[in-house]
PDB file of N, CA and C in Angstrom:
ATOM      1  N   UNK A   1     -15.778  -6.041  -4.778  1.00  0.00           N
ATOM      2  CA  UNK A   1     -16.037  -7.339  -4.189  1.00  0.00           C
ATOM      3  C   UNK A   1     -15.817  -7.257  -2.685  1.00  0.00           C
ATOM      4  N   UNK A   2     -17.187  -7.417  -2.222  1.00  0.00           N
ATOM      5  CA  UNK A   2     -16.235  -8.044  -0.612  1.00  0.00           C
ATOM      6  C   UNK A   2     -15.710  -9.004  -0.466  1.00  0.00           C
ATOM      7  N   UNK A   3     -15.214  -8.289   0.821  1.00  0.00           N
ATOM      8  CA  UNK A   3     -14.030  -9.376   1.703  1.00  0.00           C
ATOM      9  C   UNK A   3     -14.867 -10.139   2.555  1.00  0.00           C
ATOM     10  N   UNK A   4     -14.394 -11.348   2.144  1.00  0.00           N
ATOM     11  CA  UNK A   4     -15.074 -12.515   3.254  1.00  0.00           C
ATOM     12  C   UNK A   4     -14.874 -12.773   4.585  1.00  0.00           C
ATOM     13  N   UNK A   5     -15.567 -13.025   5.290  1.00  0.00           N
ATOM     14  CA  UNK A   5     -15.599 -12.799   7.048  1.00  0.00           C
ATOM     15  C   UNK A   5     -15.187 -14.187   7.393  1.00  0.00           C
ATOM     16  N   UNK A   6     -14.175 -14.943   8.012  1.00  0.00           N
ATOM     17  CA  UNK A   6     -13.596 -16.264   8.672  1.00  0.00           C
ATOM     18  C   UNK A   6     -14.278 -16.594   9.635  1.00  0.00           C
ATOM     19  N   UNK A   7     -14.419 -17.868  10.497  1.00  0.00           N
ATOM     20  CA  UNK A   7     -14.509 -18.011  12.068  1.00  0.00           C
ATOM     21  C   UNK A   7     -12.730 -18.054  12.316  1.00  0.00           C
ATOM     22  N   UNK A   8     -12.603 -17.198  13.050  1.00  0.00           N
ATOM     23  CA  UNK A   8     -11.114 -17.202  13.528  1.00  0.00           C
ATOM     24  C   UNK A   8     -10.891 -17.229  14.867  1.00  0.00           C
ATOM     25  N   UNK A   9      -9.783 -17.874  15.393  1.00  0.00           N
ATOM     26  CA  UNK A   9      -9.357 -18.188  16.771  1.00  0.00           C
ATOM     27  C   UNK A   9      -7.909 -17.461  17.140  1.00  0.00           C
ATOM     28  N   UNK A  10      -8.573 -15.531  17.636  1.00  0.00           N
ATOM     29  CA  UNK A  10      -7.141 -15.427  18.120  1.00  0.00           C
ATOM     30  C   UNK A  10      -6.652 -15.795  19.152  1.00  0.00           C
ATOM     31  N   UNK A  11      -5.285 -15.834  19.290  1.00  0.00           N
ATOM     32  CA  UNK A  11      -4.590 -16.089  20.585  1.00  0.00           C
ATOM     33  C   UNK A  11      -3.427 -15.269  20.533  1.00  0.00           C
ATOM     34  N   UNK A  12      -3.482 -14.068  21.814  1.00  0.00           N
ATOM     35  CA  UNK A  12      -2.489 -13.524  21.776  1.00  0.00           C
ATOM     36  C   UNK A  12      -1.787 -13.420  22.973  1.00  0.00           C
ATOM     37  N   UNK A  13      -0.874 -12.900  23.338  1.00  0.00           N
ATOM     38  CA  UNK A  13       0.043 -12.561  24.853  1.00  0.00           C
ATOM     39  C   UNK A  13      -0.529 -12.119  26.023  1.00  0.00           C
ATOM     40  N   UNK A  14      -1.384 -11.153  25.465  1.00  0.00           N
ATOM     41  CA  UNK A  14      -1.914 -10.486  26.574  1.00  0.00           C
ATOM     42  C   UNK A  14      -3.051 -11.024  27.294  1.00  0.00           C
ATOM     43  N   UNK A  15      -3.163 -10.476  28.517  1.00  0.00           N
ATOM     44  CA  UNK A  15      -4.116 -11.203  29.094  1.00  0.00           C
ATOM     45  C   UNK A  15      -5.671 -11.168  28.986  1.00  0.00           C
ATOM     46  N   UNK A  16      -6.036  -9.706  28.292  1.00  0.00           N
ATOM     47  CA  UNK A  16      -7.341  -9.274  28.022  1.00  0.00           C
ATOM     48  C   UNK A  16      -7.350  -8.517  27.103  1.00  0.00           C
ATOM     49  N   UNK A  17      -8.128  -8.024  26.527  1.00  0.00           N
ATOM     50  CA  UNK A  17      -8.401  -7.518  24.851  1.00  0.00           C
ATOM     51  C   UNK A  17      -9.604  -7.045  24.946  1.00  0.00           C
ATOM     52  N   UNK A  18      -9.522  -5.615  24.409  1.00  0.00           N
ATOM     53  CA  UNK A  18     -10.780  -4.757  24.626  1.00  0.00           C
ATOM     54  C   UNK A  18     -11.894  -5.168  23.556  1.00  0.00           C
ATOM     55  N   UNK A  19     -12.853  -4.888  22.974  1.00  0.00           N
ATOM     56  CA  UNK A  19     -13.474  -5.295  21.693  1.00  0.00           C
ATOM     57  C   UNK A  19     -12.963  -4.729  20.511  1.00  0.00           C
ATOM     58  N   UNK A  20     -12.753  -3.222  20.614  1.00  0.00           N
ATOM     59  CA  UNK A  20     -11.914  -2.268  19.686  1.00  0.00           C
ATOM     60  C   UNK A  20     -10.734  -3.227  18.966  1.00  0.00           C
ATOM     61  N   UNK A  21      -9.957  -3.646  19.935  1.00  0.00           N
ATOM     62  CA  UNK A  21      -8.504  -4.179  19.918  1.00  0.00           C
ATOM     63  C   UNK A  21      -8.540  -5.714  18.850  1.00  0.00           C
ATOM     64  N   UNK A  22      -9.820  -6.131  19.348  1.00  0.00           N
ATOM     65  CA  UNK A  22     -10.114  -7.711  18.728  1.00  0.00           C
ATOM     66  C   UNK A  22     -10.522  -7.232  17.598  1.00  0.00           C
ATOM     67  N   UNK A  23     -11.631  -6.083  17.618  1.00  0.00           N
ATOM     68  CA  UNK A  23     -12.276  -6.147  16.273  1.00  0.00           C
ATOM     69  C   UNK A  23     -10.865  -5.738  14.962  1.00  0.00           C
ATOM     70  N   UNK A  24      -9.849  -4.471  15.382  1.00  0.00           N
ATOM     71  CA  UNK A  24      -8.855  -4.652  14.422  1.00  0.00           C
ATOM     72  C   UNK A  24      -7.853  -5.558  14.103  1.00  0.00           C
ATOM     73  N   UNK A  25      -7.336  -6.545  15.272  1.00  0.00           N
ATOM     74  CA  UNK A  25      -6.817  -7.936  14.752  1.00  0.00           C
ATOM     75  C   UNK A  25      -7.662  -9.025  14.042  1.00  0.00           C
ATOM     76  N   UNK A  26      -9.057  -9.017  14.012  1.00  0.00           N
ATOM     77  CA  UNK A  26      -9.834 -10.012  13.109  1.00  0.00           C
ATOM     78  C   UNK A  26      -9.991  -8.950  11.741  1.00  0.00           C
ATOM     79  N   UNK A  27      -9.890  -7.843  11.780  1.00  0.00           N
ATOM     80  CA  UNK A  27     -10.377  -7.286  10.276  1.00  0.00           C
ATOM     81  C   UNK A  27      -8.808  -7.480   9.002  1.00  0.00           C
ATOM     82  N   UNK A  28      -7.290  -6.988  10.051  1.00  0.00           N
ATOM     83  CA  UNK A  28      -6.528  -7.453   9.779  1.00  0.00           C
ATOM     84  C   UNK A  28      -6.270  -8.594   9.172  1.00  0.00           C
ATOM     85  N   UNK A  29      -6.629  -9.779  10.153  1.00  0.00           N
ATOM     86  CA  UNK A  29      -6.725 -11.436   9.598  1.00  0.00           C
ATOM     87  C   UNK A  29      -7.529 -11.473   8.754  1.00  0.00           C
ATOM     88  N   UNK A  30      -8.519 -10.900   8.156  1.00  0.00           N
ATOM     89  CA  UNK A  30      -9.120 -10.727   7.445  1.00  0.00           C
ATOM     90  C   UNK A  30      -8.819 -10.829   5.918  1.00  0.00           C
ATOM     91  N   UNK A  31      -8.543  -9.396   5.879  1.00  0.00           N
ATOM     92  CA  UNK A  31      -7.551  -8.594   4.827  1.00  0.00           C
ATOM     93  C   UNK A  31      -6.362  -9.503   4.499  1.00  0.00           C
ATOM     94  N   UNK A  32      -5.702  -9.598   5.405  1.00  0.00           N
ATOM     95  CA  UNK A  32      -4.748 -11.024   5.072  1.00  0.00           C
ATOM     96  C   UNK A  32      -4.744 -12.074   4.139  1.00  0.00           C
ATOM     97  N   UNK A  33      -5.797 -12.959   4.626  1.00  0.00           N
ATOM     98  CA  UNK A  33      -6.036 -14.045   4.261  1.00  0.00           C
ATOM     99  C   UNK A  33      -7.022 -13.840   2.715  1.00  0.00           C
ATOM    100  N   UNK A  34      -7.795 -12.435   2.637  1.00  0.00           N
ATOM    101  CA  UNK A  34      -8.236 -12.324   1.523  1.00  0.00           C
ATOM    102  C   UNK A  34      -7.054 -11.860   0.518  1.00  0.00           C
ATOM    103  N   UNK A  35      -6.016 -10.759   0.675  1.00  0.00           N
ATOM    104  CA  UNK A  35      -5.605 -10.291  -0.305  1.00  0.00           C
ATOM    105  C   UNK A  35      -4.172 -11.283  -0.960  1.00  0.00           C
ATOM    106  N   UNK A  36      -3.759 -11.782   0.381  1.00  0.00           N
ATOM    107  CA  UNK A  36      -2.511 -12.871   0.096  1.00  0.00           C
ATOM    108  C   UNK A  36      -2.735 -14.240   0.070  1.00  0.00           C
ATOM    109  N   UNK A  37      -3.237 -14.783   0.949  1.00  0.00           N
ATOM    110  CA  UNK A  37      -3.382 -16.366   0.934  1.00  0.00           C
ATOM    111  C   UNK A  37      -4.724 -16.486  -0.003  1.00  0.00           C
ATOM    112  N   UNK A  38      -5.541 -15.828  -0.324  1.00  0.00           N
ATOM    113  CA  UNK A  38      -6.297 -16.598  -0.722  1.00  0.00           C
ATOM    114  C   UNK A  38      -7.061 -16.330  -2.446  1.00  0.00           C
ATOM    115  N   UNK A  39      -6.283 -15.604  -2.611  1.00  0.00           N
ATOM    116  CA  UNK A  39      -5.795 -15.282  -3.894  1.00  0.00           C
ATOM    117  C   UNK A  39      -5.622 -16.807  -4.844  1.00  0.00           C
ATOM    118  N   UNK A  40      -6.521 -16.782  -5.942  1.00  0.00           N
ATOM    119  CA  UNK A  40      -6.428 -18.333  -6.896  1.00  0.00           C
ATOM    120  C   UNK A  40      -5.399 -18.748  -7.200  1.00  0.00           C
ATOM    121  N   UNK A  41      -4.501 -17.858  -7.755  1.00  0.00           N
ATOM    122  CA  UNK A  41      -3.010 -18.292  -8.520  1.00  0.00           C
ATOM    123  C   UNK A  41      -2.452 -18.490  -7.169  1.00  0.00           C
ATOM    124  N   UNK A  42      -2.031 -17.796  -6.171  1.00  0.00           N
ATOM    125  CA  UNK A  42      -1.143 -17.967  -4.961  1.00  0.00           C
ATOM    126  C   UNK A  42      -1.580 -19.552  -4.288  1.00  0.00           C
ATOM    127  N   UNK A  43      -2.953 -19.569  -4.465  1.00  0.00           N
ATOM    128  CA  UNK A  43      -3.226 -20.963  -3.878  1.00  0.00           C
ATOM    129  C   UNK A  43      -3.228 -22.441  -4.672  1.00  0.00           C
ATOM    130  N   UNK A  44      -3.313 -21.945  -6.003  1.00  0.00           N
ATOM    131  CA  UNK A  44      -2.998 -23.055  -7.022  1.00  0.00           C
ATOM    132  C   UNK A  44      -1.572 -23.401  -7.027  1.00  0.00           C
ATOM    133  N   UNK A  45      -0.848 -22.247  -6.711  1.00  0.00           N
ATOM    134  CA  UNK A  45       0.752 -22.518  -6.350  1.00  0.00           C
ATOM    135  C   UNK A  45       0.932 -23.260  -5.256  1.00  0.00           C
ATOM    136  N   UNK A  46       0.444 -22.840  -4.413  1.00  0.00           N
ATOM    137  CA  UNK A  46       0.680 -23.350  -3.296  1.00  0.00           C
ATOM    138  C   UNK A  46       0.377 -24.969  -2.878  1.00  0.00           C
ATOM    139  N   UNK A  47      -0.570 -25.456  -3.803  1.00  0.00           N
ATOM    140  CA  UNK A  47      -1.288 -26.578  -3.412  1.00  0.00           C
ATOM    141  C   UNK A  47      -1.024 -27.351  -4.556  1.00  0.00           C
ATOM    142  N   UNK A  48      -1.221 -28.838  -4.806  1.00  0.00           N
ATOM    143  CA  UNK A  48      -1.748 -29.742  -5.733  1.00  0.00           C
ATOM    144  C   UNK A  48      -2.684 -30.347  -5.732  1.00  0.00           C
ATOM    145  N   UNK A  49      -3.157 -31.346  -7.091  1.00  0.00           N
ATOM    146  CA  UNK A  49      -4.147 -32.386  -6.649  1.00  0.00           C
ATOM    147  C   UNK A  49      -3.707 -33.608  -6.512  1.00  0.00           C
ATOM    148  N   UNK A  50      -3.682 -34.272  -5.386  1.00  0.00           N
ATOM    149  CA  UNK A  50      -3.741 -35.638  -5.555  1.00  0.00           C
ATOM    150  C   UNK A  50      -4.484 -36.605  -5.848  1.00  0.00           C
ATOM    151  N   UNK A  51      -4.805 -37.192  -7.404  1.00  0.00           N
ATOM    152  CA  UNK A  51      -5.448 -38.121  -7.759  1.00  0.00           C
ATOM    153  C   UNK A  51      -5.162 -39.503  -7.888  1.00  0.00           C
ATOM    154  N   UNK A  52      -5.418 -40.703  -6.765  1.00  0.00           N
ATOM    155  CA  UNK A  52      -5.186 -41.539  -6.564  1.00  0.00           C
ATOM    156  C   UNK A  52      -6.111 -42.297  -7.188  1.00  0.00           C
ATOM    157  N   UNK A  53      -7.632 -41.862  -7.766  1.00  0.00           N
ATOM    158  CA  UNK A  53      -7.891 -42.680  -8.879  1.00  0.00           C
ATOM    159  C   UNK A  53      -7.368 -43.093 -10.377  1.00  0.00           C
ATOM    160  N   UNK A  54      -6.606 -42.255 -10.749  1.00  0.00           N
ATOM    161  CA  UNK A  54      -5.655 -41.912 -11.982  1.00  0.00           C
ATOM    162  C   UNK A  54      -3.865 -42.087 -11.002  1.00  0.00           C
ATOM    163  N   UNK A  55      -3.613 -42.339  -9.891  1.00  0.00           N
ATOM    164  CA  UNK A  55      -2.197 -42.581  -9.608  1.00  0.00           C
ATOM    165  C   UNK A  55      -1.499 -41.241 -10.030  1.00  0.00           C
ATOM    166  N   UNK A  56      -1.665 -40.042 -10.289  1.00  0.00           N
ATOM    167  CA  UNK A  56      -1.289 -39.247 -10.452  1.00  0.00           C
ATOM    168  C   UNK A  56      -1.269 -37.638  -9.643  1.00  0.00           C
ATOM    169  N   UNK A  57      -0.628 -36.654  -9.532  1.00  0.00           N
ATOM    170  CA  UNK A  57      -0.125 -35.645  -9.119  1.00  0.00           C
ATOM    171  C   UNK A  57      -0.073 -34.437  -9.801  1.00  0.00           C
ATOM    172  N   UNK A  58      -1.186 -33.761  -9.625  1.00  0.00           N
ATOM    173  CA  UNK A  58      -0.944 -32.299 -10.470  1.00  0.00           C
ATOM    174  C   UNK A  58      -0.828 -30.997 -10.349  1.00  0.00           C
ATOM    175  N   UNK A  59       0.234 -30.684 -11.128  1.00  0.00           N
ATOM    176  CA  UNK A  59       0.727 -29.241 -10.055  1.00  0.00           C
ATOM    177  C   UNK A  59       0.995 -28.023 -11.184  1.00  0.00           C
ATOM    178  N   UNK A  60       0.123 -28.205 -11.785  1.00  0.00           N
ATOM    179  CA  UNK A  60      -0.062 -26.745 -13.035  1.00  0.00           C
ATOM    180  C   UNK A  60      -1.352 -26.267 -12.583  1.00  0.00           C
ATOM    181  N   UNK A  61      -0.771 -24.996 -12.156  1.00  0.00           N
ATOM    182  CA  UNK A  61      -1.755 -24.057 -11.499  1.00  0.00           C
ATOM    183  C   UNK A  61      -3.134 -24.366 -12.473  1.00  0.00           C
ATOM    184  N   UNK A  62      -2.990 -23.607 -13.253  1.00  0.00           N
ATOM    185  CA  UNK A  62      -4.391 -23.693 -14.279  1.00  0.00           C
ATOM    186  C   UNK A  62      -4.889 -25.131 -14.169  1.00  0.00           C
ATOM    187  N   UNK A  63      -4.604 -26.170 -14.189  1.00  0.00           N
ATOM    188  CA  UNK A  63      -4.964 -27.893 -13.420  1.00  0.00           C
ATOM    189  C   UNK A  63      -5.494 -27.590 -12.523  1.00  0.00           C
ATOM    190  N   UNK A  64      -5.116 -26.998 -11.379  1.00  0.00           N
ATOM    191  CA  UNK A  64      -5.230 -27.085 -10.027  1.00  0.00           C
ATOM    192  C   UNK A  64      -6.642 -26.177  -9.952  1.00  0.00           C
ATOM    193  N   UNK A  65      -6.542 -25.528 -10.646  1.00  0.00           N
ATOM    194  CA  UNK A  65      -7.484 -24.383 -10.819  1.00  0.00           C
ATOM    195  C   UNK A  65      -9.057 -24.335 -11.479  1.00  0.00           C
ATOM    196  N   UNK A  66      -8.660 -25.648 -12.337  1.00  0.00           N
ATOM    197  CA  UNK A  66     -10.093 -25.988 -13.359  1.00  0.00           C
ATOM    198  C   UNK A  66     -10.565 -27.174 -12.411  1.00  0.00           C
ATOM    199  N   UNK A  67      -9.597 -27.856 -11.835  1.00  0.00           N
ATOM    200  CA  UNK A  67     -10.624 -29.317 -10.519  1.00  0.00           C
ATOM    201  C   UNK A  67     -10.756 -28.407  -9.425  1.00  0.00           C
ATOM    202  N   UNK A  68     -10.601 -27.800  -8.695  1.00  0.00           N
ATOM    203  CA  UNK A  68     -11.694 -26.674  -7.892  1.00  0.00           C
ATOM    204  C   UNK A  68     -12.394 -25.816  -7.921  1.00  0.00           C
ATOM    205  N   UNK A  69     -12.535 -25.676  -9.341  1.00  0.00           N
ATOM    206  CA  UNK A  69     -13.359 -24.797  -9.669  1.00  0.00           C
ATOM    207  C   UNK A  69     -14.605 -25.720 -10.058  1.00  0.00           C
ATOM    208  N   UNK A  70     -14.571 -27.114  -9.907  1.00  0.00           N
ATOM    209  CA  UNK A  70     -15.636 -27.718 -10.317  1.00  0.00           C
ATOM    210  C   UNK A  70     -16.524 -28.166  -9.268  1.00  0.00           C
ATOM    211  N   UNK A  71     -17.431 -28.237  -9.207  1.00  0.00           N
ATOM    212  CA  UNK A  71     -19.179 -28.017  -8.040  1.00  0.00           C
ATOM    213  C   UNK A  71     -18.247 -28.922  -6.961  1.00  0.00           C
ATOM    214  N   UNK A  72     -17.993 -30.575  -7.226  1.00  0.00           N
ATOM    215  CA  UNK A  72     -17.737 -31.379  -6.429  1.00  0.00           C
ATOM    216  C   UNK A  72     -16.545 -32.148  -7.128  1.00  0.00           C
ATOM    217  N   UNK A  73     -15.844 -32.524  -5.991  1.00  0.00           N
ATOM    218  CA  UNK A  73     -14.366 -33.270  -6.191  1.00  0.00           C
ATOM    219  C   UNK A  73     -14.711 -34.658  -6.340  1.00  0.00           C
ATOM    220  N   UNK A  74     -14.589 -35.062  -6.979  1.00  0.00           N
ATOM    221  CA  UNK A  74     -14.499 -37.130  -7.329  1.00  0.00           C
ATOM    222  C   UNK A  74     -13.970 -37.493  -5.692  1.00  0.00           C
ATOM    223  N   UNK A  75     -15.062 -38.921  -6.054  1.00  0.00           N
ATOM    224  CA  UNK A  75     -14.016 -39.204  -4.830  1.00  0.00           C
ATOM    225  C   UNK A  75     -12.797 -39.717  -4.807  1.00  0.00           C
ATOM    226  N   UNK A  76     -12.153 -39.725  -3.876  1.00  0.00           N
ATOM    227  CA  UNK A  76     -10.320 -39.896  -3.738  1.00  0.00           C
ATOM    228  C   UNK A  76      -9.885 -39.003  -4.194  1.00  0.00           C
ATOM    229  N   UNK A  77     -10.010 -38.111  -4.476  1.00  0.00           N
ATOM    230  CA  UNK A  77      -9.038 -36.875  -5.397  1.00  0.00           C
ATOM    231  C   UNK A  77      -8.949 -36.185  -3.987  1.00  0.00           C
ATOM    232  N   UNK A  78      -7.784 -35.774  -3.303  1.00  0.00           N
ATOM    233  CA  UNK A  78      -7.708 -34.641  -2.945  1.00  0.00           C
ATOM    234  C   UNK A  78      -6.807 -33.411  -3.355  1.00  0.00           C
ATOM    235  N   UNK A  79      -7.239 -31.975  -2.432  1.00  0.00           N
ATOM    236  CA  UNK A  79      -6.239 -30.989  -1.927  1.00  0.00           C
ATOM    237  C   UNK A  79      -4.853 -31.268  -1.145  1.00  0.00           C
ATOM    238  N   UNK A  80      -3.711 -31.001  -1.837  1.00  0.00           N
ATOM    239  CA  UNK A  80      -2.631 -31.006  -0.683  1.00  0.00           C
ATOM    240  C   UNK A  80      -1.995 -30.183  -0.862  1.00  0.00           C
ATOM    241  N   UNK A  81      -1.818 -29.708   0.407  1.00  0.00           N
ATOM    242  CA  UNK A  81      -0.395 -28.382   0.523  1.00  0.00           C
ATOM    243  C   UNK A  81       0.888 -28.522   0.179  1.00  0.00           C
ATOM    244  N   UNK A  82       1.351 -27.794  -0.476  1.00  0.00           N
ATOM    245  CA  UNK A  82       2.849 -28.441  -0.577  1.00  0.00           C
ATOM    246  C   UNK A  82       3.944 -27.739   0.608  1.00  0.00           C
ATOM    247  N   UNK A  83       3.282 -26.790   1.229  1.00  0.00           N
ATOM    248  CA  UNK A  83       4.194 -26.256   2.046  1.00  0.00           C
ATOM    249  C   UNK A  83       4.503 -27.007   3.269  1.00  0.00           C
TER     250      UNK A  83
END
């Protein structure tokens, strides 16, 4: 499977950055965000649903996991982070 490509905004210390230098801090952020953050279970953990049409809160991964996995979200339902 590939790894998916971000629009990303680095910002670092230094004052200039060769292309070499950028291209391995974006492949990095990359790799990152594919192998740790964005991983299903890590993000079903990480997150809930808030359903304010039902007044309710759900935070069982596999829950979290079957309403985003579906085409489109109802409206009022959202994503929230719990971190």
């Amino acid at each position: 499977m590939r790894t998916p490509h971000h629009d990303l905004l680095v910002l670092t210390g230094e004052k200039t950055m060769n292309e070499q230098e950028l291209e391995i801090q974006v492949r990095f952020l990359n790799d990152l965000l594919y192998n740790v953050v964005e991983k299903t279970n890590a993000f079903c953990t990480a997150n809930e649903i808030l359903d304010v049409n039902k007044c309710r809160i759900v935070q069982k991964p596999h829950l979290v996991q079957q309403i985003i996995n579906s085409d489109v979200l109802p409206p009022f339902v959202f994503i929230n982070c719990k971190n």
